[in-house]
Protein backbone atom coordinates (compact mmCIF):
# COMPACT_ATOMS: atom_id res chain seq x y z
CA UNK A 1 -11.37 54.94 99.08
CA UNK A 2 -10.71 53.57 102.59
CA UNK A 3 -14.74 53.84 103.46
CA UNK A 4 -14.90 51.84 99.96
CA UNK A 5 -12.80 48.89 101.18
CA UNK A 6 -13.97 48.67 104.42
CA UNK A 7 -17.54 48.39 103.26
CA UNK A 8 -16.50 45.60 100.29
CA UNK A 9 -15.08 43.93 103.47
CA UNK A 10 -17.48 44.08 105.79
CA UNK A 11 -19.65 42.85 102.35
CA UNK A 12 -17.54 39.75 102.15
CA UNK A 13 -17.44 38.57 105.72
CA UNK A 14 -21.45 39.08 106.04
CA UNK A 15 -21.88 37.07 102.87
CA UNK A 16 -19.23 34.24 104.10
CA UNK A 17 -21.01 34.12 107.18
CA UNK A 18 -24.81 33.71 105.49
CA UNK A 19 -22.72 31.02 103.18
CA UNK A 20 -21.45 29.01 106.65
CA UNK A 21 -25.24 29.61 108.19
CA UNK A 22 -26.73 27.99 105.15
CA UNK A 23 -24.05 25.22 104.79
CA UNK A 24 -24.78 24.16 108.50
CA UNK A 25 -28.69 24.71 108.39
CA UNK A 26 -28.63 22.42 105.61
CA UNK A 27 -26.89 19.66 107.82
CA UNK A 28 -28.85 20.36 110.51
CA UNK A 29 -31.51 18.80 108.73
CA UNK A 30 -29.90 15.83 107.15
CA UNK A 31 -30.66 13.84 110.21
CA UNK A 32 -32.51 10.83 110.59
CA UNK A 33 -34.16 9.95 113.85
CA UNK A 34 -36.45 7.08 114.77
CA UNK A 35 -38.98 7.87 117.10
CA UNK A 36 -40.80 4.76 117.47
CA UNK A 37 -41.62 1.88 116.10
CA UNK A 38 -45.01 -0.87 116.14
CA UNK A 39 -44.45 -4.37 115.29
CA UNK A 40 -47.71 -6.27 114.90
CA UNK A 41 -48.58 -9.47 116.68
CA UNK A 42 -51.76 -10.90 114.66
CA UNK A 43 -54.54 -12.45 117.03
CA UNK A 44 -54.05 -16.01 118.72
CA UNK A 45 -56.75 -17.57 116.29
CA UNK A 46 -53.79 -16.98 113.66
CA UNK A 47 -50.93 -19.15 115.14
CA UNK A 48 -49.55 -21.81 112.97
CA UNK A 49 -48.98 -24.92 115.86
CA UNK A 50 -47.37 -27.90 114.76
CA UNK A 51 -50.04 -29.78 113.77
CA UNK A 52 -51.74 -27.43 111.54
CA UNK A 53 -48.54 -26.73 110.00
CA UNK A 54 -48.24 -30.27 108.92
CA UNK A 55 -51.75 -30.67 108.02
CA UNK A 56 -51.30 -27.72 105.13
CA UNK A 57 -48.37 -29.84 104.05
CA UNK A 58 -50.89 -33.10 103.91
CA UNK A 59 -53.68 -31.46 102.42
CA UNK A 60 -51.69 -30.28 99.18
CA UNK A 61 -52.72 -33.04 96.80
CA UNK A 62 -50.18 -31.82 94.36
CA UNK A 63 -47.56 -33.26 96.39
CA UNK A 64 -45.56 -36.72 95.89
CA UNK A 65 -43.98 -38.94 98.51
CA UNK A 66 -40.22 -36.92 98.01
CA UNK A 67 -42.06 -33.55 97.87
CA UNK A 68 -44.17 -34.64 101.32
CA UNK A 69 -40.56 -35.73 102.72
CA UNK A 70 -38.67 -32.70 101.35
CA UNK A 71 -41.66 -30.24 103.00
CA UNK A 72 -41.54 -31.70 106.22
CA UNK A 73 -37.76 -32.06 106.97
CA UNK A 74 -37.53 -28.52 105.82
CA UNK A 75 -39.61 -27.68 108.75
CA UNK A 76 -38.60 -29.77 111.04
CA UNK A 77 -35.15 -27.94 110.41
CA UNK A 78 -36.34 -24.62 109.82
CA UNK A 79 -36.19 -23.45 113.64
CA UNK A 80 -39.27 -22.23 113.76
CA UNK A 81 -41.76 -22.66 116.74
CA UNK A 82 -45.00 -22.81 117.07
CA UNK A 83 -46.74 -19.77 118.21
CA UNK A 84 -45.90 -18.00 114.83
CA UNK A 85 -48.97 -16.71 112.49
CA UNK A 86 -50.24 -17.04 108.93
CA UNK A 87 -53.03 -15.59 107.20
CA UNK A 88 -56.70 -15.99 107.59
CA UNK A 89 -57.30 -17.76 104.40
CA UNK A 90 -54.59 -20.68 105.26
CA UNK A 91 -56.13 -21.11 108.68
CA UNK A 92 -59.61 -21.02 106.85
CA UNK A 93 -57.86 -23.98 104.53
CA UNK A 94 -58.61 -22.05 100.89
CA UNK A 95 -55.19 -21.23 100.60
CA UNK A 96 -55.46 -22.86 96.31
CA UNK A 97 -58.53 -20.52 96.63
CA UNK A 98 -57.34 -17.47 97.55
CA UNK A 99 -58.63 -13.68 96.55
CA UNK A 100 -57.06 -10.36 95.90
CA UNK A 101 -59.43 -9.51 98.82
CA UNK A 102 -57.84 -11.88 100.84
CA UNK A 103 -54.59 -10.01 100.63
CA UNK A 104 -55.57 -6.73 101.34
CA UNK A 105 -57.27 -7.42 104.63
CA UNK A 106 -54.62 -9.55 105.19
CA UNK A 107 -53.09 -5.47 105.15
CA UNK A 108 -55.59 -3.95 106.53
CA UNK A 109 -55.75 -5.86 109.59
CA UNK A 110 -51.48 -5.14 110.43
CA UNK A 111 -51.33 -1.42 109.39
CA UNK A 112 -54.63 -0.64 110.90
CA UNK A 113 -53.09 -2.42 114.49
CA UNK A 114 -49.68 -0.98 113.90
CA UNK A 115 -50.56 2.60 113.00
CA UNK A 116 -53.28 2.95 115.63
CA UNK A 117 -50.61 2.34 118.24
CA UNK A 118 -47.90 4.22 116.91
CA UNK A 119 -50.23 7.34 116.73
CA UNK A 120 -51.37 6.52 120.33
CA UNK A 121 -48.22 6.14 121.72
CA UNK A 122 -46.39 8.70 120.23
CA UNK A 123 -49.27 11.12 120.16
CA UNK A 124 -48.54 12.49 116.58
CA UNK A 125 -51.75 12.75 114.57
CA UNK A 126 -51.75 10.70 111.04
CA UNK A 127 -52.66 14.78 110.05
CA UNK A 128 -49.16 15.81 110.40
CA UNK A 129 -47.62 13.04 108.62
CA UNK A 130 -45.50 14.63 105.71
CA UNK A 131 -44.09 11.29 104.09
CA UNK A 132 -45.65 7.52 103.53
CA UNK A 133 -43.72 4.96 102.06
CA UNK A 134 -45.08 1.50 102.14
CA UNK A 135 -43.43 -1.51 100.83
CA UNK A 136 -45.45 -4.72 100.37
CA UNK A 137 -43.05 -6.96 97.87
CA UNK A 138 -45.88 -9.18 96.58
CA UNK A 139 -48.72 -7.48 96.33
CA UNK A 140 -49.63 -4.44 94.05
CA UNK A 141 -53.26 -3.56 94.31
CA UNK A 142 -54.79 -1.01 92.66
CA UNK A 143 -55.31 1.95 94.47
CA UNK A 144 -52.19 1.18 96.15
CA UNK A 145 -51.69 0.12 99.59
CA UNK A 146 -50.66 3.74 100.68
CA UNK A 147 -53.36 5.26 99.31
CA UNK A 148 -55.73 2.91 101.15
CA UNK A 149 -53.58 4.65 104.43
CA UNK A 150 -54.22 7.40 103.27
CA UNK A 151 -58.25 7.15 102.52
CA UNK A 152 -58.14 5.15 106.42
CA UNK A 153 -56.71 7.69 108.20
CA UNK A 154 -58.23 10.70 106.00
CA UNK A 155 -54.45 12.16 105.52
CA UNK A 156 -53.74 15.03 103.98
CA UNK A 157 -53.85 16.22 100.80
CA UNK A 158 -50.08 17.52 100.22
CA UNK A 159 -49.00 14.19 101.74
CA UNK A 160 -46.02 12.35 99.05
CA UNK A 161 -46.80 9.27 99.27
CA UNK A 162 -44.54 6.10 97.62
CA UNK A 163 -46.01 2.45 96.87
CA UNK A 164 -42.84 -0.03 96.65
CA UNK A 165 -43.51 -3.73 95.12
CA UNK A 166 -40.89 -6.44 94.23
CA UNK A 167 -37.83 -5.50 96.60
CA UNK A 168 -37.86 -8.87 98.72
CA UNK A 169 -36.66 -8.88 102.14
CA UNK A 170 -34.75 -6.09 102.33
CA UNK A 171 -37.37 -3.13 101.74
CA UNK A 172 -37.58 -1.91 104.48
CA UNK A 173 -34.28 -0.36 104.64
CA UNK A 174 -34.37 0.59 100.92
CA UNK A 175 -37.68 2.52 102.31
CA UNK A 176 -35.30 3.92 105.34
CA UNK A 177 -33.01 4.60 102.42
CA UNK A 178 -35.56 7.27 100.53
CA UNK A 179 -36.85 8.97 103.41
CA UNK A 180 -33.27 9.37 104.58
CA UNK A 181 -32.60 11.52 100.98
CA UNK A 182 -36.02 13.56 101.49
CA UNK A 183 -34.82 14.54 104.22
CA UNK A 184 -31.78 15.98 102.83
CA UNK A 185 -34.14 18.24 101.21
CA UNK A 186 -36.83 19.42 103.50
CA UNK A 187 -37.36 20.82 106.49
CA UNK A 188 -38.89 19.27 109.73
CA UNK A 189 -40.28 16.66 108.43
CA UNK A 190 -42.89 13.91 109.69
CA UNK A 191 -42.58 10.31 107.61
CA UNK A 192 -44.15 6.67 108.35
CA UNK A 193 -42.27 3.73 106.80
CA UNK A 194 -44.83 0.77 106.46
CA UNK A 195 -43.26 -2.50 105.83
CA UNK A 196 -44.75 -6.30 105.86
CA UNK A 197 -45.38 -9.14 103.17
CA UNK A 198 -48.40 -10.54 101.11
CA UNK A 199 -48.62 -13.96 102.04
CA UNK A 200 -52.66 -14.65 102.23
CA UNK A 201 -52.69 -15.00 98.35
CA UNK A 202 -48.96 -16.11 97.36
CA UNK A 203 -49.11 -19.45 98.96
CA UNK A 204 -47.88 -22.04 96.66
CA UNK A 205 -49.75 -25.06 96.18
CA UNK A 206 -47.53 -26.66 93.21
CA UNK A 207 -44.93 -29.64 93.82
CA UNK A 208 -41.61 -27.98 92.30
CA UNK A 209 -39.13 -28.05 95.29
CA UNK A 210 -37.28 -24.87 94.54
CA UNK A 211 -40.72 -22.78 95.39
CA UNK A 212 -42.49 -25.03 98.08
CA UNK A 213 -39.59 -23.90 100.64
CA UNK A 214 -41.06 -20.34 101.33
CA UNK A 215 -44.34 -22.11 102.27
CA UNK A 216 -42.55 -23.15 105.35
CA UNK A 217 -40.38 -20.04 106.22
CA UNK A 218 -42.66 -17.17 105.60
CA UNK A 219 -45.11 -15.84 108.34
CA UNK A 220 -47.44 -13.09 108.86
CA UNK A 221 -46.51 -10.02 110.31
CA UNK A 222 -45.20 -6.00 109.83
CA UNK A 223 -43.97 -2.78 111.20
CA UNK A 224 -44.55 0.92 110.97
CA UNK A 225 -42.37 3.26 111.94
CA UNK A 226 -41.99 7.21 112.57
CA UNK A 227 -39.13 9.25 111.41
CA UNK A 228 -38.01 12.82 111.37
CA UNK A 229 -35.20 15.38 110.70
CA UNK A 230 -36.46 17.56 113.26
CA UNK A 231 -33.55 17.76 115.78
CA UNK A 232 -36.50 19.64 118.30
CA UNK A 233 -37.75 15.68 118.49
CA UNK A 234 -34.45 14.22 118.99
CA UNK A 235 -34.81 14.15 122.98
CA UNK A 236 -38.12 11.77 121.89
CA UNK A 237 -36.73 9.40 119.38
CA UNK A 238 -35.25 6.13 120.55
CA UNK A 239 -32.13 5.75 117.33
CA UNK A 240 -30.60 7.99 115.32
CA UNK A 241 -29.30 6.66 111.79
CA UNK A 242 -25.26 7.00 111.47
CA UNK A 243 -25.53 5.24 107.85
CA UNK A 244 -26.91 3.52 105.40
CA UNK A 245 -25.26 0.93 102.30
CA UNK A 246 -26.88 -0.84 99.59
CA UNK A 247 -25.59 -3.82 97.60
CA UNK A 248 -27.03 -5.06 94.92
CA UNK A 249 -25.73 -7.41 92.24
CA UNK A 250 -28.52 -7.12 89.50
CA UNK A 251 -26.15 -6.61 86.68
CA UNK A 252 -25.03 -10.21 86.91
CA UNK A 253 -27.74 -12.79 85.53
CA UNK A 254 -27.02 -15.36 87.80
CA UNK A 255 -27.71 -12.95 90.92
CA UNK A 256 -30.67 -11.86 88.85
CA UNK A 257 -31.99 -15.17 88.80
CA UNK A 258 -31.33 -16.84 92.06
CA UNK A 259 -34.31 -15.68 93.55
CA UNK A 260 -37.89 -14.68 91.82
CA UNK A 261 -41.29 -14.75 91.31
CA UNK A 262 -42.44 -17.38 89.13
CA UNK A 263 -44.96 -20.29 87.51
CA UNK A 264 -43.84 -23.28 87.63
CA UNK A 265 -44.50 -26.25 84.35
CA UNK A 266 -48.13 -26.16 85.47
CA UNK A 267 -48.53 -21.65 85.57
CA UNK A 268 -49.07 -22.39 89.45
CA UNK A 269 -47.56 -18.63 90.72
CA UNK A 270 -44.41 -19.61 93.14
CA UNK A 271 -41.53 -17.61 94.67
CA UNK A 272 -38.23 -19.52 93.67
CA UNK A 273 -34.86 -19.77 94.91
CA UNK A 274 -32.17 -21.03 92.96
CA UNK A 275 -29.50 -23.77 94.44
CA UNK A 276 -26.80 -20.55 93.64
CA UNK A 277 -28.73 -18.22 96.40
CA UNK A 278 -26.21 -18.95 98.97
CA UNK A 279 -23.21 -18.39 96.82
CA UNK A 280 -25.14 -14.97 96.09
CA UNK A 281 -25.99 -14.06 98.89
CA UNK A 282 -22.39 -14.69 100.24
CA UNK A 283 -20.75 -12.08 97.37
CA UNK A 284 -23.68 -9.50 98.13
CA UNK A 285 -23.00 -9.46 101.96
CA UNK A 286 -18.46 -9.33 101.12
CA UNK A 287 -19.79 -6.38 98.64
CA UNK A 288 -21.47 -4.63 101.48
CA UNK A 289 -19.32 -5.06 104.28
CA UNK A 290 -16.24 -3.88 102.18
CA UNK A 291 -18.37 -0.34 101.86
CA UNK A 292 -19.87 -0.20 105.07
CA UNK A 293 -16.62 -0.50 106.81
CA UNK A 294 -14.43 2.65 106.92
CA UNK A 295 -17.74 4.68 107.46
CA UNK A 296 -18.19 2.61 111.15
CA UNK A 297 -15.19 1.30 112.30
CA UNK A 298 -12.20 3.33 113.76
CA UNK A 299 -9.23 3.52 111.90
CA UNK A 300 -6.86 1.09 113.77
CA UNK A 301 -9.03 -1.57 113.34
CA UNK A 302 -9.27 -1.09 109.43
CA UNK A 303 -5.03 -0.70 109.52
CA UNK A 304 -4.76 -3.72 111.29
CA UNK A 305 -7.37 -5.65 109.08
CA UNK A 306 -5.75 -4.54 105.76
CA UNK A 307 -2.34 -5.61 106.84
CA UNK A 308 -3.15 -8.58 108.31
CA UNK A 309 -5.48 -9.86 105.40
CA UNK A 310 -2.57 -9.15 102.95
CA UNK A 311 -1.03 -11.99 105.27
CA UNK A 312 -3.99 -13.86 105.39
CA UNK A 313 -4.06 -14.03 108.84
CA UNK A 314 -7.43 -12.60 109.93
CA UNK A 315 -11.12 -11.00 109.02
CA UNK A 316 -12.57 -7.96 109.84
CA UNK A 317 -13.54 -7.37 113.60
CA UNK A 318 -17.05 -5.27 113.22
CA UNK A 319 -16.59 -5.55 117.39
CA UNK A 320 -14.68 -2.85 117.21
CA UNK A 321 -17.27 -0.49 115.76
CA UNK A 322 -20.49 -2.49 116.29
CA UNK A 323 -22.15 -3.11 120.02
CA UNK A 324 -25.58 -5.21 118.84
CA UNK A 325 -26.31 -6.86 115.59
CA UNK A 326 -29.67 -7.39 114.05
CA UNK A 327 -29.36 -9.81 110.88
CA UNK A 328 -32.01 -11.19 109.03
CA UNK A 329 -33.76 -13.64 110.78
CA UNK A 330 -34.38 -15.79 106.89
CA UNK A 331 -33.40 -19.12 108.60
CA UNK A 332 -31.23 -20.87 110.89
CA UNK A 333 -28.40 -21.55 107.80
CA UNK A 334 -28.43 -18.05 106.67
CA UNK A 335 -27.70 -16.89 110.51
CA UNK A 336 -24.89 -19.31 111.05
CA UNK A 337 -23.29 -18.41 108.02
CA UNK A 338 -23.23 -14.88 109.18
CA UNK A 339 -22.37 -15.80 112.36
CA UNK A 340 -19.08 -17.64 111.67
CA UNK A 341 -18.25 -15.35 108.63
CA UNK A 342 -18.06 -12.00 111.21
CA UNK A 343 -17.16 -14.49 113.85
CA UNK A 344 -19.74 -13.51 116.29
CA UNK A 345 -20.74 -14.95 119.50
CA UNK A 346 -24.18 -16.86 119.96
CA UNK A 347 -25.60 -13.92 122.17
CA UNK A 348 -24.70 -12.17 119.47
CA UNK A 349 -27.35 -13.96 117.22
CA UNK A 350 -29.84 -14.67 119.85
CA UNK A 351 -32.15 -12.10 118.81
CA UNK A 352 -32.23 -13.02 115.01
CA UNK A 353 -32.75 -16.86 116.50
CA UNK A 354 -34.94 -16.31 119.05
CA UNK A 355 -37.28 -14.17 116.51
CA UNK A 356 -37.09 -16.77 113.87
CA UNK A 357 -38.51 -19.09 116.23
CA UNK A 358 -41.35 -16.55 117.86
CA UNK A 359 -42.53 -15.45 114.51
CA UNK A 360 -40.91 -16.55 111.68
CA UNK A 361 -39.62 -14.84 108.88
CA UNK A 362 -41.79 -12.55 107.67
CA UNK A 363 -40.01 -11.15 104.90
CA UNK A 364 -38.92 -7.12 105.03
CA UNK A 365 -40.42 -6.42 108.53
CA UNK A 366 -38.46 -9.57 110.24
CA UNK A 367 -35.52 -7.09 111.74
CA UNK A 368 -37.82 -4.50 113.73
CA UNK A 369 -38.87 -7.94 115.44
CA UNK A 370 -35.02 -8.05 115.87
CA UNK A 371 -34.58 -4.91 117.05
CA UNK A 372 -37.61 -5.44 119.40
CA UNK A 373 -36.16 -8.27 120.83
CA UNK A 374 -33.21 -6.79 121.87
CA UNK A 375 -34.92 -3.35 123.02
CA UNK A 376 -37.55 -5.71 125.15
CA UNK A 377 -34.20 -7.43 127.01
CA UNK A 378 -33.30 -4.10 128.09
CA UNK A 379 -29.36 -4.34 126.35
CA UNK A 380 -29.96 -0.98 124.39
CA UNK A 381 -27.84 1.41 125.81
CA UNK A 382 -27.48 5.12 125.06
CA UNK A 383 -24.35 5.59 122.65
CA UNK A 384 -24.16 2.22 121.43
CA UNK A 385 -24.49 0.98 118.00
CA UNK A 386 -26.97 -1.63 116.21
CA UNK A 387 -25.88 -2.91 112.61
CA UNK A 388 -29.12 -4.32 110.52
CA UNK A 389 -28.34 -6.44 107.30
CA UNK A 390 -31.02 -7.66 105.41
CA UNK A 391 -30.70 -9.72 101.77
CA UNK A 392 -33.51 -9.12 99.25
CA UNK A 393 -34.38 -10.32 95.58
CA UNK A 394 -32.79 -8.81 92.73
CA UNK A 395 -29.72 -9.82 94.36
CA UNK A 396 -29.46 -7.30 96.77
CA UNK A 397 -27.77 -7.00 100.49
CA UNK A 398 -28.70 -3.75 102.78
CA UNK A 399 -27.21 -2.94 105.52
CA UNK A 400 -27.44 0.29 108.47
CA UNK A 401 -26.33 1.44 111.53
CA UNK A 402 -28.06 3.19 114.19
CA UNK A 403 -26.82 4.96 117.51
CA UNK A 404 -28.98 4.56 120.50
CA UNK A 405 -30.18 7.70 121.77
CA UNK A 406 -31.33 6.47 125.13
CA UNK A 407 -31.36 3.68 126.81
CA UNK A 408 -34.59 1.57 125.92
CA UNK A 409 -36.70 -0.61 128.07
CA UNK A 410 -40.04 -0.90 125.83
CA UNK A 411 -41.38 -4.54 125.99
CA UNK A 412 -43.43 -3.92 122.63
CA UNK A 413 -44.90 -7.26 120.87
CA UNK A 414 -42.74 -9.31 122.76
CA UNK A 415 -44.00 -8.50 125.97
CA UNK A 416 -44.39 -10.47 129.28
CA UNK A 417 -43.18 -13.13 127.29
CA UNK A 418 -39.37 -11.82 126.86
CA UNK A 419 -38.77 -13.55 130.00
CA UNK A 420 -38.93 -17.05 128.52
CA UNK A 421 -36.15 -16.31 126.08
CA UNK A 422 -33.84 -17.74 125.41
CA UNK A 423 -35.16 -20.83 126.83
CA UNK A 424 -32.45 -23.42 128.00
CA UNK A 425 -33.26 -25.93 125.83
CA UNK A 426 -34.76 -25.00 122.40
CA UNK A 427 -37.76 -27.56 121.79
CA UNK A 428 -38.71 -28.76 118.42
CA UNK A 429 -41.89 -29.49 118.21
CA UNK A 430 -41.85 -30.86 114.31
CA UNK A 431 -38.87 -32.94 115.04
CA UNK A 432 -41.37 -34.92 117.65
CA UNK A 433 -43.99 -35.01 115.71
CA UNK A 434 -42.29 -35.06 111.82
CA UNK A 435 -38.89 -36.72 112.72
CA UNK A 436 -40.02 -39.89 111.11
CA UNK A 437 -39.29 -38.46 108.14
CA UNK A 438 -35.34 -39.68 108.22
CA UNK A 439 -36.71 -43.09 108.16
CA UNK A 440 -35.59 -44.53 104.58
CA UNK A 441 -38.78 -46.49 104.26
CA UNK A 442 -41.44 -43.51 104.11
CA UNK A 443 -44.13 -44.89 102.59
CA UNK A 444 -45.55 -47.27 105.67
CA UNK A 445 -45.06 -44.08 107.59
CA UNK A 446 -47.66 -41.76 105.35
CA UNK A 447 -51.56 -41.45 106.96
CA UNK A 448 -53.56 -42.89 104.86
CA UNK A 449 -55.30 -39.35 103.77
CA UNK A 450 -51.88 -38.58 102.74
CA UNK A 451 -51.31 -41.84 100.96
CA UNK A 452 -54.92 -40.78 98.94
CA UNK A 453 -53.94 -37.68 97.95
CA UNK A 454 -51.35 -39.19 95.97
CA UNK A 455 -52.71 -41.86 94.18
């Protein structure tokens, strides 16, 4: 009977201790690391210089006096420079001409740049890749645009790949977001996230002001990226993801509506944003911070910000839990408001500014030029942690933090020229050449191809 009980015990604690081995194994892998990451810098025939900018804006014979006006302030005040790129089609001037072929080169030429290097640099062969997820919000060609990565790169045939469409800025954390959950599931895995924007065939060439803005804020551009749960590649990665929280306000109409694609009167195809965006936007970001909060910061701080906000004294310090932060470069507006809503500190912003001004938004991909940015000014340091928030149609506000792993010194696409940033002085090259466009009396002020165009 003793010899009975003893073995029943010696049973249990064998079975408790497989039941502990598989509980932590199947941690072990719920890790997310980032090994590297390729932003792509299109070719110098592709910059966008002040001129040419305004000389799209001129040649759009749809346009009236106000919408010429409205166009041209919003650039002037858009803080963008003037080494940022658009696609070949708008340089080639047959942007009310475009094709669907025009698009997908438009594609073919990033991912083809961005993958070859990552698989250079990082020496992983696009034959062990176990995951693809692309996301592309504005273009859905048929195959998709991971299978054409796929046929490219002659991948393999148990790869699971996942085509994303319509998810706005913020997809490439919603593509973070579902490799993050594979990897809950499998083992050692290998996954590319490829993010960028369509814009060689979504140019809109109508005269409604709600959709003309995004003419003058989106650019050209993209990242890949390489992730894994394998903690045998954690000594190579570069971040490792701490969390990840998604916002999104769908369920009300007005969110819904505030930003979409669209025709306008004429069926010209336009993206449009509503004049309630910013109010959107605003109860998106509240949404998300409230969530994000007691999984980053420490305790004290979130003691001292509940008791203090019942007195309605103060706002949540993110300081306390939060070393670099990487917001959505979407415009100069959207990163002041964030600024003084967290109360941060202009060197706190200066990456989101400075790569609005290098390169524009350019839509999903826009905080890896961020993150860039501050990895290329060498202020990365092992332990600390990066917050990225990024706001997307449908309404939707995404947000994740990353600990550094080591400390990082790549230069990447912003290379010898991270030493010009920040300059002392911002220039603004469209306020010299467009400032006129404060005068009251516009019309004297219009070329005469201009004045043409609209008669």
């Amino acid at each position: 009977m003793d010899f009975d009980m003893a073995a029943i015990f010696f049973a249990f604690v064998i079975y408790l201790i497989f039941l502990l081995y598989k509980i932590i194994d199947k941690r072990r892998y719920r890790c997310c690391y980032l090994i590297h990451y390729e932003c792509h810098k299109p070719s110098d025939d592709r910059k966008l210089d002040t001129k040419f900018s305004g000389d799209i804006i001129a040649r759009n014979k749809n346009l009236g006096v106000e919408e010429y006006k409205f166009l041209l302030r919003a650039i002037v005040n858009s803080g963008i420079g003037e080494e940022t790129y658009g696609p070949r089609n708008i340089i080639a001037c047959r942007e009310d001409s475009s094709t669907l072929e025009d698009g997908t080169a438009e594609m073919d030429e990033f991912f083809i740049d961005t993958l070859d290097q990552l698989f250079k640099k990082t020496g992983v062969s696009p034959h062990e890749i176990d995951v693809l997820v692309v996301n592309v919000a504005l273009l859905a060609a048929v195959p998709s645009l991971s299978a054409r990565i796929v046929s490219h790169y002659k991948m393999r045939h148990d790869i699971k790949t996942f085509n994303l469409s319509g998810m706005g800025c913020s997809a490439s954390l919603i593509s973070l977001n579902l490799v993050e959950n594979i990897f809950k599931t499998h083992k050692n895995v290998l996954a590319l996230v490829v993010t960028s924007e369509s814009i060689a065939p979504n140019y809109y060439t109508g005269n409604d002001k709600s959709m003309i803005l995004t003419n003058c804020l989106f650019r050209s551009g993209g990242c890949s990226m390489l992730l894994t749960n394998n903690r045998d590649l954690r000594y190579r990665a570069k971040l490792r993801l701490k969390c990840l929280v998604r916002t999104h306000l769908g369920s009300s109409d007005e969110a819904h509506t505030c930003c979409l694609q669209k025709e306008d009167d004429l069926g010209r195809i336009g993206f449009f944003l509503g004049k309630n965006l910013p109010r959107t936007a605003t109860r998106a970001f509240t949404r998300n911070i409230i969530d994000l909060a007691p999984k980053v910061l420490p305790l004290k701080e979130l003691i001292r910000y509940i008791v203090s906000r019942s007195l309605r004294k103060t706002n949540l310090n993110l300081k306390t839990g939060i070393d670099h932060f990487c917001l959505h470069p979407g415009g100069t507006a959207v990163i002041e408001q964030v600024r003084m809503k967290l109360g941060l500190s202009e060197k706190d912003v200066e990456p989101s500014k400075m790569t609005l001004h290098r390169f524009g938004n350019t839509s999903a991909s826009s905080l890896w030029y961020v993150l860039g940015y501050m990895e290329a000014k060498k202020r990365l340091k092992k332990g600390e942690k990066i917050w990225m928030i990024s706001f997307g149609s449908g309404f939707k506000c995404n947000s994740c933090v990353w600990e550094v792993v080591r400390d990082l010194d790549d230069g990447n696409v912003w290379g010898d020229k991270i030493e010009n940033y920040p300059p002392k002085t911002i220039a603004n090259p469209y306020m010299e050449q467009y400032g006129w466009v404060y005068e009251e009396n516009l019309e004297p002020l219009i070329p005469e191809y201009d004045k043409n165009m609209n008669t």
